[in-house]
Structures are given as structure tokens and as C-alpha cells.
Protein backbone atom coordinates (compact mmCIF):
# COMPACT_ATOMS: atom_id res chain seq x y z
CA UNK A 1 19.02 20.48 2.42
CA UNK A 2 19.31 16.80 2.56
CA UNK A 3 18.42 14.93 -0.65
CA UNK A 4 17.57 11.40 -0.48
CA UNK A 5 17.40 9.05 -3.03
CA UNK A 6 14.48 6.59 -2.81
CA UNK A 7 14.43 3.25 -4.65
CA UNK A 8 10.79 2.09 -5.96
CA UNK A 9 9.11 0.43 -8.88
CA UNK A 10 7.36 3.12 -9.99
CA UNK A 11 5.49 6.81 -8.43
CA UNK A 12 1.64 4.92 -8.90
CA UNK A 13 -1.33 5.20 -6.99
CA UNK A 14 -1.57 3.06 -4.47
CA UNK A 15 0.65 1.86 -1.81
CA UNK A 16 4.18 2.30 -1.19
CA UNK A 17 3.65 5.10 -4.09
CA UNK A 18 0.63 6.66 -2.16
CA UNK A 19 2.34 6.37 1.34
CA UNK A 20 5.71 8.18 0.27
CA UNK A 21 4.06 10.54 -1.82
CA UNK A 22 2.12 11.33 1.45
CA UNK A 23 5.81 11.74 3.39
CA UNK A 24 6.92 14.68 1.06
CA UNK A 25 3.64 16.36 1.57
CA UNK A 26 4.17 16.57 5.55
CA UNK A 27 8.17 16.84 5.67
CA UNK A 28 9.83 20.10 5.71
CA UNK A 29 11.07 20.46 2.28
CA UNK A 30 13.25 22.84 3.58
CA UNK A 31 15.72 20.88 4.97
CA UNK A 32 14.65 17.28 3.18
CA UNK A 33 13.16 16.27 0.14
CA UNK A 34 13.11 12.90 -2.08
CA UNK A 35 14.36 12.02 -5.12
CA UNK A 36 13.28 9.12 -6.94
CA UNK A 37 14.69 6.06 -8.95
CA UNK A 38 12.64 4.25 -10.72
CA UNK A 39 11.20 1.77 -13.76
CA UNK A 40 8.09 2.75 -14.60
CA UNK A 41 7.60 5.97 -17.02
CA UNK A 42 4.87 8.16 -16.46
CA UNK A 43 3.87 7.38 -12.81
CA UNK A 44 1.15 8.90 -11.31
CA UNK A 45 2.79 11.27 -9.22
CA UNK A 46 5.40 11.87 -11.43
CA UNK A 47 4.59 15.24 -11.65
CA UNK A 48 3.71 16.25 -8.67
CA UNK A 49 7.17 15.10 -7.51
CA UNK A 50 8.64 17.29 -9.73
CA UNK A 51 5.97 20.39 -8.75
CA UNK A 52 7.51 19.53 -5.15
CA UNK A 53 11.26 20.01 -5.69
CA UNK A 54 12.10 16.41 -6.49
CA UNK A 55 13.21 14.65 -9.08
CA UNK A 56 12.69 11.27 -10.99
CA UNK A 57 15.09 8.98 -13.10
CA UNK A 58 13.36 6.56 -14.95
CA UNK A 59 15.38 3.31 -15.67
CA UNK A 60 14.84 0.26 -18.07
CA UNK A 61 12.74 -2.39 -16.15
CA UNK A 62 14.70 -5.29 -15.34
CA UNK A 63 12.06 -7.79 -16.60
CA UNK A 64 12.64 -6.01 -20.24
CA UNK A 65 16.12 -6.08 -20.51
CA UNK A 66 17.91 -7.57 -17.20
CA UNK A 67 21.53 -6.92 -18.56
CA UNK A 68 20.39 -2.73 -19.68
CA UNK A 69 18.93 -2.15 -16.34
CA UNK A 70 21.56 -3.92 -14.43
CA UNK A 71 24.10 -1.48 -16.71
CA UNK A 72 22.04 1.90 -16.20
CA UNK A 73 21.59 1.21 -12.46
CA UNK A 74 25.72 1.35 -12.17
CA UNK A 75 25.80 4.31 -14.78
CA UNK A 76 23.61 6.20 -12.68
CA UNK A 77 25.05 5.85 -8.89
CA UNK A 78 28.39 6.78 -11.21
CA UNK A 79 26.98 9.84 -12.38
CA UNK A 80 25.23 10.79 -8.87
CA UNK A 81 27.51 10.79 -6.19
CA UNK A 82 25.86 13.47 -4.11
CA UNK A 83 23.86 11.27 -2.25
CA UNK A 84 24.78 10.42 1.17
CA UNK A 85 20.91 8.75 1.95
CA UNK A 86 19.14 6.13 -0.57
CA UNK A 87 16.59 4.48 0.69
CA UNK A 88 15.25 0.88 -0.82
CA UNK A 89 12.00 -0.54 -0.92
CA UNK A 90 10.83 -3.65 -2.83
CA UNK A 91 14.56 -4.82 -1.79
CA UNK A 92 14.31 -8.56 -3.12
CA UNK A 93 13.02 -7.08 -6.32
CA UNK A 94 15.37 -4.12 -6.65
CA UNK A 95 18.40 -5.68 -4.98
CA UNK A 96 20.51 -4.96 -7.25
CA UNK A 97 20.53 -1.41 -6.79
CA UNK A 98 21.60 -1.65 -3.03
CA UNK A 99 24.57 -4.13 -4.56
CA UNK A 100 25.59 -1.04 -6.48
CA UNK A 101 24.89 1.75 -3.83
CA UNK A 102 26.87 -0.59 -2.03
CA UNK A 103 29.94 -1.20 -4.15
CA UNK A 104 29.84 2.71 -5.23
CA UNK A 105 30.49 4.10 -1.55
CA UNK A 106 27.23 5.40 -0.44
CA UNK A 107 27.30 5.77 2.94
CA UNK A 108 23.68 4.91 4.30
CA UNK A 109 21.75 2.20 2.25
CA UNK A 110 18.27 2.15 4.30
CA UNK A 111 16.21 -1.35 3.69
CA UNK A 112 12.29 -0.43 4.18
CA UNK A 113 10.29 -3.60 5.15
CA UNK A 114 6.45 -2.35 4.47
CA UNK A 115 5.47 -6.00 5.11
CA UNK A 116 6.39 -7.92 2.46
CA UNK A 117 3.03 -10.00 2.33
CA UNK A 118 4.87 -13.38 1.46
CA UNK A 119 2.05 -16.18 0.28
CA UNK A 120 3.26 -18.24 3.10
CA UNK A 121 0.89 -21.07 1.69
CA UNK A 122 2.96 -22.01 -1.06
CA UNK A 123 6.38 -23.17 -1.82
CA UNK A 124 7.00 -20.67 -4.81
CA UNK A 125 10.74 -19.95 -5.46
CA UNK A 126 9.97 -16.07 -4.59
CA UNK A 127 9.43 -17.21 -0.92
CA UNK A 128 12.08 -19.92 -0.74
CA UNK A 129 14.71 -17.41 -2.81
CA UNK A 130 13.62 -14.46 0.10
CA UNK A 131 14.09 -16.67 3.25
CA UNK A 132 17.28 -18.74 2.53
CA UNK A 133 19.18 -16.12 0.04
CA UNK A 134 17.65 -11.98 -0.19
CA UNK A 135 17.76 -11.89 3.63
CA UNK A 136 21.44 -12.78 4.36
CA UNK A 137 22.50 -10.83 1.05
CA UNK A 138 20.25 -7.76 1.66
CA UNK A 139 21.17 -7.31 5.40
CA UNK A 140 24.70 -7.45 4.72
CA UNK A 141 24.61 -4.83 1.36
CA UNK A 142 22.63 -2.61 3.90
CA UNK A 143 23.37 0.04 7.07
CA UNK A 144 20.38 0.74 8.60
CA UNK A 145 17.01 -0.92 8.55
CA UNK A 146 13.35 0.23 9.11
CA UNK A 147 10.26 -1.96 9.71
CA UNK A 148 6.50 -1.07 9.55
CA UNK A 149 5.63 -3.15 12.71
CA UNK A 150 7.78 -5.13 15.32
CA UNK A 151 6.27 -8.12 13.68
CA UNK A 152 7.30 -7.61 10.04
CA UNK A 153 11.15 -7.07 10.85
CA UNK A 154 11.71 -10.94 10.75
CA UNK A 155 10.14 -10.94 7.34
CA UNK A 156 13.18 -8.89 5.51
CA UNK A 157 15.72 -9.15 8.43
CA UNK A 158 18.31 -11.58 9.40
CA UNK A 159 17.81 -13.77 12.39
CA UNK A 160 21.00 -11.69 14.23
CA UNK A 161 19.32 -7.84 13.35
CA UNK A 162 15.74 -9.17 14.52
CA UNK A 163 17.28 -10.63 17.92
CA UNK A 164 19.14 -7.40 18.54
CA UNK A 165 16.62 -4.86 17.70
CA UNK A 166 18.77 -3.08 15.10
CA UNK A 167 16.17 -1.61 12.81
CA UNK A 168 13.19 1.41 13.83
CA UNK A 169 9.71 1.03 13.46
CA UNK A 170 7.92 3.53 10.98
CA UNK A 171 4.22 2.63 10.87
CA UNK A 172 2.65 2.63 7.21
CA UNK A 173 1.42 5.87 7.59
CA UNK A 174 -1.73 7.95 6.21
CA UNK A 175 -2.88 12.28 6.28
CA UNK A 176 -4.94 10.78 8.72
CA UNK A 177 -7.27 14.27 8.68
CA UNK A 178 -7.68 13.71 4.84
CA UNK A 179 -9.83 10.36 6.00
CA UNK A 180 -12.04 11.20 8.89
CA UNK A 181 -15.82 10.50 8.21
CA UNK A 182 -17.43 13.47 6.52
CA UNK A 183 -21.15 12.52 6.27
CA UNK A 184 -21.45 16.20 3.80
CA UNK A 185 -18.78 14.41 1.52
CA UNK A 186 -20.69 11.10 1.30
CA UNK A 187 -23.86 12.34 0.34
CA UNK A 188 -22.13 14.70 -2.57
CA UNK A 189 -20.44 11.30 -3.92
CA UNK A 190 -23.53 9.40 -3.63
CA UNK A 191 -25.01 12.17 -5.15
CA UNK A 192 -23.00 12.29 -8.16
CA UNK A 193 -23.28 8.66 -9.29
CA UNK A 194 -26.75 8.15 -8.56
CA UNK A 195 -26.54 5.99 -5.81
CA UNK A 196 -29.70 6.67 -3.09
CA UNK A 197 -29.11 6.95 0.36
CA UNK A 198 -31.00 3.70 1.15
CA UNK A 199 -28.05 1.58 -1.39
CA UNK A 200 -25.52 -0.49 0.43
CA UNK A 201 -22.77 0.58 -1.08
CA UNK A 202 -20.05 -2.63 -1.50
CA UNK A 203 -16.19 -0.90 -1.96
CA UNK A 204 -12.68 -1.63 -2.57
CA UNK A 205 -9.60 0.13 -3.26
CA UNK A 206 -6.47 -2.32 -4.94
CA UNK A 207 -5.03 -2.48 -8.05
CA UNK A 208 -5.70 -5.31 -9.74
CA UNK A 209 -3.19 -7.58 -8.90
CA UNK A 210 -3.41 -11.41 -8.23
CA UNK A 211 -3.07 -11.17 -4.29
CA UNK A 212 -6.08 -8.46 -4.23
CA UNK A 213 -8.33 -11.53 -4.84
CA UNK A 214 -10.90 -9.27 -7.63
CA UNK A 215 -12.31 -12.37 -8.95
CA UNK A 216 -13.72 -13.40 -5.37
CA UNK A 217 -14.79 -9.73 -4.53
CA UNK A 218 -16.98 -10.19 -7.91
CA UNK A 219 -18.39 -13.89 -6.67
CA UNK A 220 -19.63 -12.16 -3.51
CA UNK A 221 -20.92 -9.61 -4.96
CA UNK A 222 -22.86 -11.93 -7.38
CA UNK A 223 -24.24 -13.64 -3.87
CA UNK A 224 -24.98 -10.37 -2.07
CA UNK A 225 -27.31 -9.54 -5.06
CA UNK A 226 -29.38 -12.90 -4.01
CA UNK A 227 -29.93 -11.45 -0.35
CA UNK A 228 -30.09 -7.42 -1.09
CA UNK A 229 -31.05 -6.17 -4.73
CA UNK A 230 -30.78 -2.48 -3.76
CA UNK A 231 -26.42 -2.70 -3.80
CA UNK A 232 -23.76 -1.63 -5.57
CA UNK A 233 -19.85 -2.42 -6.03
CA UNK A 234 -17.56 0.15 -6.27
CA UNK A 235 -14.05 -0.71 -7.28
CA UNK A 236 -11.23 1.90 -7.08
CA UNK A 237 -7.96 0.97 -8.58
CA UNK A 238 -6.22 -0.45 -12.17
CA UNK A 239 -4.02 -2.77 -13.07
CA UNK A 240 -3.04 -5.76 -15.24
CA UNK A 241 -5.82 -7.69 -14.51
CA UNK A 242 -8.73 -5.20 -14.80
CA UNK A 243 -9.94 -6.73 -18.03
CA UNK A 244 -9.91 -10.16 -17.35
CA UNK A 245 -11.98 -8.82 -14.22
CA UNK A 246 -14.56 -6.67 -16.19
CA UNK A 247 -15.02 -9.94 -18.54
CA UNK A 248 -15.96 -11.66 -15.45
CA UNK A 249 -18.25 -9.02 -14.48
CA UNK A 250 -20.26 -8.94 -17.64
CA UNK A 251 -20.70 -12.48 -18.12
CA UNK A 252 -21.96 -12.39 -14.21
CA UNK A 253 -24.53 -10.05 -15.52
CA UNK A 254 -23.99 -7.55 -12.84
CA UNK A 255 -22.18 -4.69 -15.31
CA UNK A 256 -25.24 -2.39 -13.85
CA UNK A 257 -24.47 -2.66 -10.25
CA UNK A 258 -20.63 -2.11 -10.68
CA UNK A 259 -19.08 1.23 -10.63
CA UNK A 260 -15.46 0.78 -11.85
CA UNK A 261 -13.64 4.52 -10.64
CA UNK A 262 -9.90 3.51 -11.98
CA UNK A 263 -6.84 4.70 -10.49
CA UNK A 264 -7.86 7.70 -8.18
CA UNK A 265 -6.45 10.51 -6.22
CA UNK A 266 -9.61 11.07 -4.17
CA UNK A 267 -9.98 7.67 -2.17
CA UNK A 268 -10.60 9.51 0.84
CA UNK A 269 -13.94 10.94 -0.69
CA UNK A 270 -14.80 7.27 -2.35
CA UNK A 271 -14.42 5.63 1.35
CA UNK A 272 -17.37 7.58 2.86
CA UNK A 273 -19.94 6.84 0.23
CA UNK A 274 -19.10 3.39 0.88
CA UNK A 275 -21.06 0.86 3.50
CA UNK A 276 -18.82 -2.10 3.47
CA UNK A 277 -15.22 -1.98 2.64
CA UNK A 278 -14.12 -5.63 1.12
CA UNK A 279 -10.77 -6.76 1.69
CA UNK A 280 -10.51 -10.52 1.39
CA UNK A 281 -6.95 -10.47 -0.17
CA UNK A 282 -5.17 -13.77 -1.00
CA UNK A 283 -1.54 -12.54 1.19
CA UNK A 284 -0.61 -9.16 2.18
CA UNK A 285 1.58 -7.09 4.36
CA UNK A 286 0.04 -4.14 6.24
CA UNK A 287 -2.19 -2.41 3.82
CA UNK A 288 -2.66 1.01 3.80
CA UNK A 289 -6.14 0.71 2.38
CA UNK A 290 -7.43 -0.73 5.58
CA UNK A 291 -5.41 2.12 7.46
CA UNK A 292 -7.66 4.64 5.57
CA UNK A 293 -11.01 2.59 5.81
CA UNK A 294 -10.49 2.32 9.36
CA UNK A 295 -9.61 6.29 9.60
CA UNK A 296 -13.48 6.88 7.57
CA UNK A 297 -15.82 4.62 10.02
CA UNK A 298 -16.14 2.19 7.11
CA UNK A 299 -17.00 -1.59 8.37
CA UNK A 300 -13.94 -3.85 7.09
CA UNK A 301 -14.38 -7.98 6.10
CA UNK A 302 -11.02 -8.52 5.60
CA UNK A 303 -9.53 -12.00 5.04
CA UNK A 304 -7.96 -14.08 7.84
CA UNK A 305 -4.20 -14.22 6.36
CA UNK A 306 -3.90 -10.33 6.83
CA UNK A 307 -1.80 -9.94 10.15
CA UNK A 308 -3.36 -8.71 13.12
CA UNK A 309 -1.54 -5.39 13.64
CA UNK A 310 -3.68 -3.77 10.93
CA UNK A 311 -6.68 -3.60 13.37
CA UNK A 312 -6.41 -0.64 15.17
CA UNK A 313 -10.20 0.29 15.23
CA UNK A 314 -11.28 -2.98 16.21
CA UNK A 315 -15.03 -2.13 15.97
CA UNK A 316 -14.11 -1.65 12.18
CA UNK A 317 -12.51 -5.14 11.49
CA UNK A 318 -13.96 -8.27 10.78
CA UNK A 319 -12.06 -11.10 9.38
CA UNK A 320 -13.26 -14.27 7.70
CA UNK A 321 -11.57 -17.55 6.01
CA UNK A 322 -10.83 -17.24 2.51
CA UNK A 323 -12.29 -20.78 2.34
CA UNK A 324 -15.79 -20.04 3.69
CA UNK A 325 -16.97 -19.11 -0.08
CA UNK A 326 -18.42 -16.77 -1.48
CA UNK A 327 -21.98 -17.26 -0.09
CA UNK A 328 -21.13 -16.56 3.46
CA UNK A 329 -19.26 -13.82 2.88
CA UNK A 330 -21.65 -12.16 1.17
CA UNK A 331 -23.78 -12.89 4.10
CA UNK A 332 -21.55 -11.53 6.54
CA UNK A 333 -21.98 -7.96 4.51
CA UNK A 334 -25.39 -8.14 5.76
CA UNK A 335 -24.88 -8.77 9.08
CA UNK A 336 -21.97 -6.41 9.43
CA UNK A 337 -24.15 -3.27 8.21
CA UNK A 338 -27.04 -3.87 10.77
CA UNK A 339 -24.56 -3.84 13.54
CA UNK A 340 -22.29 -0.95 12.62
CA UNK A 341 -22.50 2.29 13.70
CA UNK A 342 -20.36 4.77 12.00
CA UNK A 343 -18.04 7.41 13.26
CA UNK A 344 -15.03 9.65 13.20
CA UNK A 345 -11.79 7.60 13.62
CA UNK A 346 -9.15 9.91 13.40
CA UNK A 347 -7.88 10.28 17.22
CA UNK A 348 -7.46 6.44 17.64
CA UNK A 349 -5.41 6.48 14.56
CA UNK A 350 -3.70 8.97 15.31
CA UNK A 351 -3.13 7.54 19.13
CA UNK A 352 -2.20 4.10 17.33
CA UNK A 353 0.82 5.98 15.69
CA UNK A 354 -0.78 6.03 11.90
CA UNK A 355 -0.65 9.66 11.23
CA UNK A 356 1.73 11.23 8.42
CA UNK A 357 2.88 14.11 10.28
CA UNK A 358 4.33 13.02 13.39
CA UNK A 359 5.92 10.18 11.19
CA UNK A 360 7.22 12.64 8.90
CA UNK A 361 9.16 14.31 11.50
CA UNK A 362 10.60 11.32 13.02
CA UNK A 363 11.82 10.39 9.38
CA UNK A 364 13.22 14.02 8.50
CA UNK A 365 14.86 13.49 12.04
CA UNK A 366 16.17 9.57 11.27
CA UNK A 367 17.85 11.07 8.35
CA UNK A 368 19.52 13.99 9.83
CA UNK A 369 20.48 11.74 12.23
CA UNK A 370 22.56 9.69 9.60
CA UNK A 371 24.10 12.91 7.55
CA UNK A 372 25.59 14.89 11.00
């Protein structure tokens, strides 16, 4: 059995979190299963890991005590020289723990680009730290290199490894299955909050986080209410800035039309009672939130800075300027639902390369690959 150590934040739901979680679900934990490194106690899937065969080391978080974590993270690759695979993702954030994979002899340090999501607007230090510094440092500290799409690997990845292809591409990946349209499944979650069949049914799934744009999705929700009474917003996710977004809710006066599900693991079952899933996020990299809507039939309005290789039902996708306000987005909900007609996504997913499984066993076989 191969053991491989992967480097993350934290095990929470939602993104990278839900995506690898997903991974030791299909692989054959037979012959691999993850370990994980992290600095955030109590994850979400924490135990579930565990339940699995894995396990989880919890470090200090850098941001509480930079010279303690930086300590820990060399304690710990001196304590655990058994692995031959760790695998890094958030690299400019965790960087220092391929530095000391690095410096303590492990033999394949994988860099995972999941699309970084850079706010390529601005000039904040974060972007000009990542293009002119992380990149060169990174690539060198590393040995192999994966990308989420062709068009990401520049992102993360040195001019040199870009130009000569040096890196595979592992789609951000979904149990595609678990999100096909279930009309049965719909109805019993409509069901069970109340919500009539005749509702249009507003969603979104994102923590809340800054680049998730909450504040907007609120403001067009607010409009929509001026155009089409019978609605309701659903909002799945937590996160640091769920207060300050329930404040703005209340003093909206829309606290009766907003159903606020927290952190979840049955997304998949949230999707289908939803009409419209909202996306109009500020940057991102390739969510897999739109991965899943698309999988469930669910009409996307996504904002225009989202790169283009997320569409993959097109018929689901519709994109709009961040800048076009509130008021015409909300608009566009309308028109969007009188034009859609749902269905079952789950073969062009699959067919677009999005499924867990058959990316599960060309990771189990990438690392075998590196250990033989």
C-alpha cells in the first residue's frame, strides 16, 4: 500500500476539501490511500478520513504563530520519513512545507494547480509575490506537477515547465452519478422546507469568502423580489463572513425568503430543488460548484471573470459582467428560467473528463508510477 501525504489547509466542505475527499472514496484503498497535513482542527471530514484508513496531523496555523508552524512543519517530515509521495496544494500559501519536504529527502513533491483564481484586476502583493517569486521558488522545490486544465498550468508553473509540457492534467473532478437530475429528490427537498412547486428557487453553494461575491448575490436577490414575489434564496455554505451577510439580509428585509442551509454534505440533493444556480464570483479558478450544477440540469449565471473551460454543458452556462448591477442580473434570472429546459447531465460530464472514478484511477496509477 502506497501512503501519500497530502498538504491542505484544512479537511472542510467545500472545494479542494470536497474534491479529495471525493478521490479516497473512488481509489482502491487497497493499494493507495491519503494521509493528511493540515491547520485547521476539527475539519469536516476529519472523521471520515480516519473511518477510511487515513490519517490527519493537525499543525499550528501559520497566521497564529509563523515561527511554531514553521518549527512543527520540520518536526514532523523528521518524525515521518515513510513517505515517498506528498502532494501540495495551496502551494504559495503552504510553501513552506514543500521547502522542508524538499530539504528532508522526499523523493516526489507533487505541486497541484486547481486554478489558483488570481484577482487579476488588482495589483495586490499576493498576485505580484505569486508571479515574480512562488513560481520560480515552487517549481524548483518541486518534481512533478499536475494542472486542472491546460490553461491553468501557466498560473502556478514556470515559463520553461509550461513550454515543455512537463506537468499532467487532472480535471477538478466530481461522483458525477451522485449529481444527475433526480426530479423524485427535488420534490422531497422542496417538500421539506415548504417551498411549492410553482417557487423559483434562487441557489448557491460557497463559503463565505470575499471572492464568492455574497453581498451581490443578496442585492439581486433584493431586485428579483421587484419582478417575481413567489422566490426564494437558498444559500449553502459557512464561513467568516456569514454574519456580516445575514446582517445584510435582515436589514434588506428579505430574512423570509432566505433559506440559509450552512455547511452541507448533501449539495447534490440541494442542487435539484434549485431553479437558478447564482455564481457571479468576484475571481476564481475552476469551481467545482459549477461542475456539480452543470451535472443536475441547473441553469448557471455565472460571472464573466470565471474562465471558459468550466462550461462543459453549454446549455447550462450563462455569463454576465460583474458591472451590469444588480438589476439586470436579477433580470436575467427571469429570462434564463423561461428558456431552460432541464435534464440529466451526467454522460456529457462524464465524456468532458469530470467524473471521479476514471480520475481516480489515473491518479492511483500517476502515483504508482512514481514509487516503482
Amino acid at each position: 500500500m502506497i501512503r501519500v501525504l497530502h498538504c491542505i489547509g484544512g479537511l472542510n466542505n467545500g472545494g479542494m476539501g470536497t474534491m479529495l475527499m471525493a478521490y479516497l472514496r473512488a481509489l482502491n484503498r487497497q493499494e493507495v490511500i491519503f494521509d493528511f497535513l493540515v491547520t485547521t482542527e476539527n475539519g469536516f471530514f476529519d472523521q471520515e478520513v480516519r473511518t477510511l484508513g487515513g490519517k490527519v496531523f493537525c499543525l499550528t496555523a501559520r497566521r497564529k504563530n509563523p515561527i511554531k508552524h514553521y518549527r512543527e512543519v520540520d518536526k514532523f517530515f523528521d518524525e515521518h520519513p515513510e513517505y515517498q509521495i506528498v502532494h501540495f496544494h495551496q502551494c504559495v500559501s503552504y510553501w513552506y512545507n514543500l521547502q522542508s519536504a524538499y530539504r528532508h529527502g522526499v523523493k516526489n513533491r507533487i505541486i497541484h494547480n486547481h486554478g489558483i483564481g488570481i484577482d487579476l484586476r488588482t495589483k495586490f502583493p499576493y498576485n505580484i509575490f505569486t508571479k515574480y517569486y512562488a513560481k520560480k521558488r515552487i517549481c524548483f522545490l518541486a518534481s512533478d506537477y499536475i494542472t486542472c486544465a491546460d490553461a491553468k498550468a501557466k498560473e502556478l508553473f514556470t515559463k520553461d515547465i509550461v513550454k515543455k509540457r512537463e506537468y499532467l492534467i487532472m480535471p477538478n473532478a466530481i461522483d458525477a452519478n451522485k449529481y444527475r437530475f433526480n426530479e423524485q429528490t427535488r420534490k422531497t427537498i422542496r417538500n421539506k422546507y415548504d417551498i411549492k412547486d410553482s417557487t423559483l428557487v434562487v441557489g448557491h453553494v460557497g463559503n463565505y469568502l470575499y471572492p464568492k461575491n455574497h453581498k451581490f448575490i443578496v442585492d439581486i436577490f433584493s431586485e428579483l423580489i421587484k419582478i417575481e414575489d413567489d422566490c426564494v434564496l437558498m444559500l449553502v455554505g459557512d464561513g467568516e463572513l456569514r454574519k456580516e451577510i445575514e446582517n445584510r439580509i435582515s436589514k434588506l428585509g428579505i430574512s423570509a425568503k432566505v433559506l440559509l442551509m450552512g455547511a452541507a454534505n448533501n449539495v447534490n440533493e440541494f442542487l435539484q430543488a434549485m431553479d437558478v444556480f447564482l455564481f457571479p464570483s468576484i475571481f476564481e479558478g475552476l469551481p467545482l460548484a459549477l461542475i456539480e450544477a452543470q451535472t443536475s440540469g441547473v441553469k448557471s449565471i455565472i460571472s464573466d471573470v470565471i474562465p471558459l473551460e468550466v462550461s462543459v454543458v453549454q446549455d447550462c452556462i450563462e455569463t454576465l459582467p460583474l458591472t451590469d448591477g444588480a438589476q439586470i442580473w436579477a433580470e436575467k434570472i427571469i429570462l434564463s428560467v423561461k428558456n431552460h429546459h432541464r435534464e440529466d447531465n451526467y454522460d456529457k460530464i462524464v465524456k468532458g473528463g469530470f467524473d471521479i472514478h476514471d480520475n481516480a484511477l489515473r491518479l492511483e496509477n500517476y502515483y504508482k508510477s512514481r514509487v516503482t
